[in-house]
N, C-alpha and C. Protein backbone atom coordinates (compact mmCIF):
# COMPACT_ATOMS: atom_id res chain seq x y z
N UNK A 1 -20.73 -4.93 -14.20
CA UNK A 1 -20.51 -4.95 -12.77
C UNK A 1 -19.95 -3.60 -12.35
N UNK A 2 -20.59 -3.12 -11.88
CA UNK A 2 -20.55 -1.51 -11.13
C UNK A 2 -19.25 -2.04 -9.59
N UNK A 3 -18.77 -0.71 -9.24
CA UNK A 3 -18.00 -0.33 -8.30
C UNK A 3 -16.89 0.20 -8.09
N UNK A 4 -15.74 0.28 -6.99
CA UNK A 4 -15.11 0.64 -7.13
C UNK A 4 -13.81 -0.15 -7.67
N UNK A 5 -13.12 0.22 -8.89
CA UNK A 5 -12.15 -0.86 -9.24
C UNK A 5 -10.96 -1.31 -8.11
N UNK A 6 -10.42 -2.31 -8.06
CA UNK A 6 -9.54 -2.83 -7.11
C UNK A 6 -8.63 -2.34 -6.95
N UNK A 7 -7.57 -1.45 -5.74
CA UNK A 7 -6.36 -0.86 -5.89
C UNK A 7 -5.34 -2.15 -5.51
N UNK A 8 -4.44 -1.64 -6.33
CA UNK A 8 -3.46 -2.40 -6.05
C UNK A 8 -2.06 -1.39 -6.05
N UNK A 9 -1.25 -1.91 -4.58
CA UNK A 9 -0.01 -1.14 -4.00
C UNK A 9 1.13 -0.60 -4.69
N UNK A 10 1.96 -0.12 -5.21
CA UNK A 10 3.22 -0.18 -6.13
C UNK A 10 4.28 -1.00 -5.15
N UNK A 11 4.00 -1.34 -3.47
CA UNK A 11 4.69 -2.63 -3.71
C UNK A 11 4.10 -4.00 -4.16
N UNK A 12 2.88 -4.04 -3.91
CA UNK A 12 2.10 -5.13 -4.45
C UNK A 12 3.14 -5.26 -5.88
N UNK A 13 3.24 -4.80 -7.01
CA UNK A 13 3.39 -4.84 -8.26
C UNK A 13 5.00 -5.09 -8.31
N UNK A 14 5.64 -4.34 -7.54
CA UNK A 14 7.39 -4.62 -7.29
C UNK A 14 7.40 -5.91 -7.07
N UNK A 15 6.55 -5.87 -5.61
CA UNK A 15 7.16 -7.27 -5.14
C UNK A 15 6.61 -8.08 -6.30
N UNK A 16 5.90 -7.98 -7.25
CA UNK A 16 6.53 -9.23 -8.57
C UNK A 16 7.23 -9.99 -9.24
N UNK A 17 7.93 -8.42 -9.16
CA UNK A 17 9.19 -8.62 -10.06
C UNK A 17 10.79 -8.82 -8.99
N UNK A 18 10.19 -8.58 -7.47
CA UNK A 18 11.39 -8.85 -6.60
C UNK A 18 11.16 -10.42 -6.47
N UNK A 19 10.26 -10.98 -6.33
CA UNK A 19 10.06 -11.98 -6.24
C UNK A 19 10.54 -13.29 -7.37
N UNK A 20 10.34 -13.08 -8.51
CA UNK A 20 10.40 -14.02 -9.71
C UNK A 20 11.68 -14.38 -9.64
N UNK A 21 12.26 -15.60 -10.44
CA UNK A 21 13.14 -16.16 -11.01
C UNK A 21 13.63 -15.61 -12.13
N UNK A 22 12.55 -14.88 -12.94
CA UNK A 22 12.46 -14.61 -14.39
C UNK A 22 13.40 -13.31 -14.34
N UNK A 23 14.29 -13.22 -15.51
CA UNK A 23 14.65 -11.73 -15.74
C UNK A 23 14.17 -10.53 -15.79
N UNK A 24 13.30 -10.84 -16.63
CA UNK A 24 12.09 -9.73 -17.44
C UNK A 24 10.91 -10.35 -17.26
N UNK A 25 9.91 -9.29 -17.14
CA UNK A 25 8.53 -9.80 -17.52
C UNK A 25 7.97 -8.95 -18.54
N UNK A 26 6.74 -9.47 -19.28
CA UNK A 26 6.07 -8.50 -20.03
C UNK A 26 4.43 -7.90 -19.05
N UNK A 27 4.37 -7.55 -19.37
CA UNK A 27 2.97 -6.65 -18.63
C UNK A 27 1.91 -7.68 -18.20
N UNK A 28 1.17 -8.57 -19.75
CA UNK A 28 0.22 -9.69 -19.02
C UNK A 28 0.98 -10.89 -18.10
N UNK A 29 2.52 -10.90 -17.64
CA UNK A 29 2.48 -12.01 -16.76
C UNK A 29 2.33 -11.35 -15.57
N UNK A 30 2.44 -9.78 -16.06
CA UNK A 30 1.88 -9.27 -14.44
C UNK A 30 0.68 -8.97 -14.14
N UNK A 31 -0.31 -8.40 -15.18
CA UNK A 31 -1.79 -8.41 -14.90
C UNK A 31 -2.25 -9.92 -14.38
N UNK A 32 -1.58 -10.98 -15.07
CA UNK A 32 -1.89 -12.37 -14.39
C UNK A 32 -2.27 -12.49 -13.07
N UNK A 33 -1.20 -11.39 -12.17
CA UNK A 33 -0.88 -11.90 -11.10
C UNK A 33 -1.56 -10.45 -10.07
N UNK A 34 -2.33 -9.70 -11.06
CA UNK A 34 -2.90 -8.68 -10.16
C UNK A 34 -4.47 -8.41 -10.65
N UNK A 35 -5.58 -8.22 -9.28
CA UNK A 35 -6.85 -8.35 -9.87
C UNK A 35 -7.11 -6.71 -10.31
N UNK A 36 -6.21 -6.00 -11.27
CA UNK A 36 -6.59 -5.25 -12.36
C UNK A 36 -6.35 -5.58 -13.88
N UNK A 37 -6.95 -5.08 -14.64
CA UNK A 37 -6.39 -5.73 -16.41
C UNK A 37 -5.12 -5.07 -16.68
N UNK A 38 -5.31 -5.68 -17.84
CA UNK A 38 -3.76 -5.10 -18.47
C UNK A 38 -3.74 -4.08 -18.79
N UNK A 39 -4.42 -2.93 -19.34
CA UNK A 39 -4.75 -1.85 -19.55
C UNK A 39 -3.79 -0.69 -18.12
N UNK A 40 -4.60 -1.70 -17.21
CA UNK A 40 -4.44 -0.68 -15.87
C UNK A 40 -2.92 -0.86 -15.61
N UNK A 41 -3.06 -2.71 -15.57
CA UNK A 41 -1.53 -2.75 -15.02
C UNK A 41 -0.26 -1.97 -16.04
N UNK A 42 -0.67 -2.43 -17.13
CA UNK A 42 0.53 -1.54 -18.11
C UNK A 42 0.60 0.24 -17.74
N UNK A 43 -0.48 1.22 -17.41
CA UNK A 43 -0.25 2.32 -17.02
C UNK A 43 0.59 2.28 -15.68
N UNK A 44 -0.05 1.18 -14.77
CA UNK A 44 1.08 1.29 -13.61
C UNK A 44 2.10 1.25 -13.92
N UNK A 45 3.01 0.20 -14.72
CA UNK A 45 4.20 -0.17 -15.13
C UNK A 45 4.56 0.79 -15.26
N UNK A 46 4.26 2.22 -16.15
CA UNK A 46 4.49 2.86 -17.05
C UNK A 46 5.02 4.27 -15.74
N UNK A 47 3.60 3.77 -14.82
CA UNK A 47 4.31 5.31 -13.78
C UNK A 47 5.51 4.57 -12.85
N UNK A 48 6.18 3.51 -12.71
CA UNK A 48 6.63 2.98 -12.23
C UNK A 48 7.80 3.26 -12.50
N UNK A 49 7.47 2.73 -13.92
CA UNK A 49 8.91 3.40 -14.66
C UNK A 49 9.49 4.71 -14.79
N UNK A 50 8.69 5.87 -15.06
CA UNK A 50 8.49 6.75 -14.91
C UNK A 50 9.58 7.66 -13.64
N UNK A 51 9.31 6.44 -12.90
CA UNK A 51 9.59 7.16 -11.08
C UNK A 51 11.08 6.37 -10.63
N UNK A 52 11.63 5.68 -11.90
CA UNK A 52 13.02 5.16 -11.81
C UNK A 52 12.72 3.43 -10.95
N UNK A 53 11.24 3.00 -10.83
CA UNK A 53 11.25 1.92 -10.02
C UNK A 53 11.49 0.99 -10.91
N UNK A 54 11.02 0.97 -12.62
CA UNK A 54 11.57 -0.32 -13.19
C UNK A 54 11.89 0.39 -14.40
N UNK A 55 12.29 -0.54 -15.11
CA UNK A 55 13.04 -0.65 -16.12
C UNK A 55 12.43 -1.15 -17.30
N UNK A 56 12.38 -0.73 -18.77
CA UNK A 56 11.79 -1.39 -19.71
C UNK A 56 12.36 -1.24 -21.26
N UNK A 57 12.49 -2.14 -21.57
CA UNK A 57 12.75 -2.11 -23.15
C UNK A 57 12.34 -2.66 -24.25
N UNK A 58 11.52 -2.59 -25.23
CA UNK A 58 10.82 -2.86 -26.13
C UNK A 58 11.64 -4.41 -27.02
N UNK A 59 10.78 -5.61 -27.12
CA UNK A 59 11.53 -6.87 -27.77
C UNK A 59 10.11 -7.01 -28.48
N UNK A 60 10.93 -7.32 -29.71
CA UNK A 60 9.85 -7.56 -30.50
C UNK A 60 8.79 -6.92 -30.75
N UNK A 61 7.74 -7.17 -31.11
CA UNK A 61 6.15 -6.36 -30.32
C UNK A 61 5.70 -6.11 -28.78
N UNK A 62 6.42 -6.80 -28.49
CA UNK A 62 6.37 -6.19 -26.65
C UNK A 62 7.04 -5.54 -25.81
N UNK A 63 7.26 -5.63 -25.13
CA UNK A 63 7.59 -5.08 -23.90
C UNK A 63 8.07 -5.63 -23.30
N UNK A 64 9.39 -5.75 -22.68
CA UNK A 64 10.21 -6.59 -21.13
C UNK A 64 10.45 -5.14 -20.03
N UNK A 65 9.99 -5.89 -18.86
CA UNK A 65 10.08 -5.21 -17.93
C UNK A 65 11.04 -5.50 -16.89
N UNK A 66 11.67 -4.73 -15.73
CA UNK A 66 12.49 -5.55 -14.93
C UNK A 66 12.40 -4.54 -13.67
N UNK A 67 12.37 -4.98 -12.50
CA UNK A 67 12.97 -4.00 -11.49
C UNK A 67 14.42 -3.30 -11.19
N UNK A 68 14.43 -2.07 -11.06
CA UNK A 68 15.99 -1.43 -10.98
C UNK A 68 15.84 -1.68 -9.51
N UNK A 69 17.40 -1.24 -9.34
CA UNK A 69 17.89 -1.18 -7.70
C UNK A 69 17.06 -0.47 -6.84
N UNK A 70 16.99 0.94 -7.50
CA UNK A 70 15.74 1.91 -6.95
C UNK A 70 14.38 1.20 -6.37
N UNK A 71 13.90 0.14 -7.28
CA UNK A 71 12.82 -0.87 -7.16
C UNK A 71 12.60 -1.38 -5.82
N UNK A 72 14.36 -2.00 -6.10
CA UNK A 72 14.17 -3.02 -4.68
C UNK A 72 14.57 -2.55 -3.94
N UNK A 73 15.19 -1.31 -3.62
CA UNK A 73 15.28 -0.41 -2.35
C UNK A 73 13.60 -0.15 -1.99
N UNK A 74 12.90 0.47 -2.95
CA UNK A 74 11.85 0.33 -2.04
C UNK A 74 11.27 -0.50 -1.83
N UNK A 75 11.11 -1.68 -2.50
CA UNK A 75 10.63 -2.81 -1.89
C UNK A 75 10.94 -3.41 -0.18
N UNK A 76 12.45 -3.26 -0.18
CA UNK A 76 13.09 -3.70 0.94
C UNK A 76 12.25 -2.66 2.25
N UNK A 77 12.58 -1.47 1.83
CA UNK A 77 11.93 -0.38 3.00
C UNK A 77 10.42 -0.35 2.98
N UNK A 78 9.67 -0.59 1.75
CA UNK A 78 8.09 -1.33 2.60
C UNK A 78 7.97 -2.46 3.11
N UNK A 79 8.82 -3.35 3.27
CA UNK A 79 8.65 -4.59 3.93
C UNK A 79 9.17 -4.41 5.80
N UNK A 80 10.05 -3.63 5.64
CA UNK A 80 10.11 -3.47 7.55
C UNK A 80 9.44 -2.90 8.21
């Protein structure tokens, strides 16, 4: 299937993790929840992190992710 792949927002992807109950997530409960793969979504994570918006630390063979304050400051200021 040819085209252009689907963008998805860096608040799209915050508001994930502003949203959840959960502490941490790992990467596929967030590709779950976004129509790119995990591949893509884990590079997002990665510039995300990168840019002080989340947070991550290696458990086990994976990965836990979390939003910092930085996160939800911008979350808060794309939502008004």
């Amino acid at each position: 299937m040819g085209g252009r792949k689907p963008t998805v927002s860096d608040r799209e992807i915050l508001g994930i993790f502003a949203e959840t109950t959960e502490p941490v997530l790992s990467a596929s409960e967030v590709a779950d929840q976004l129509p790119i793969g995990q591949t893509g979504t884990y590079q997002r994570l990665r510039e995300l992190h990168d840019r002080g918006l989340l947070d991550t630390k290696k458990v086990g063979q994976g990965r836990a992710w979390w939003i910092t304050d930085e996160g939800r400051t911008f979350v808060d200021e794309e939502s008004d």
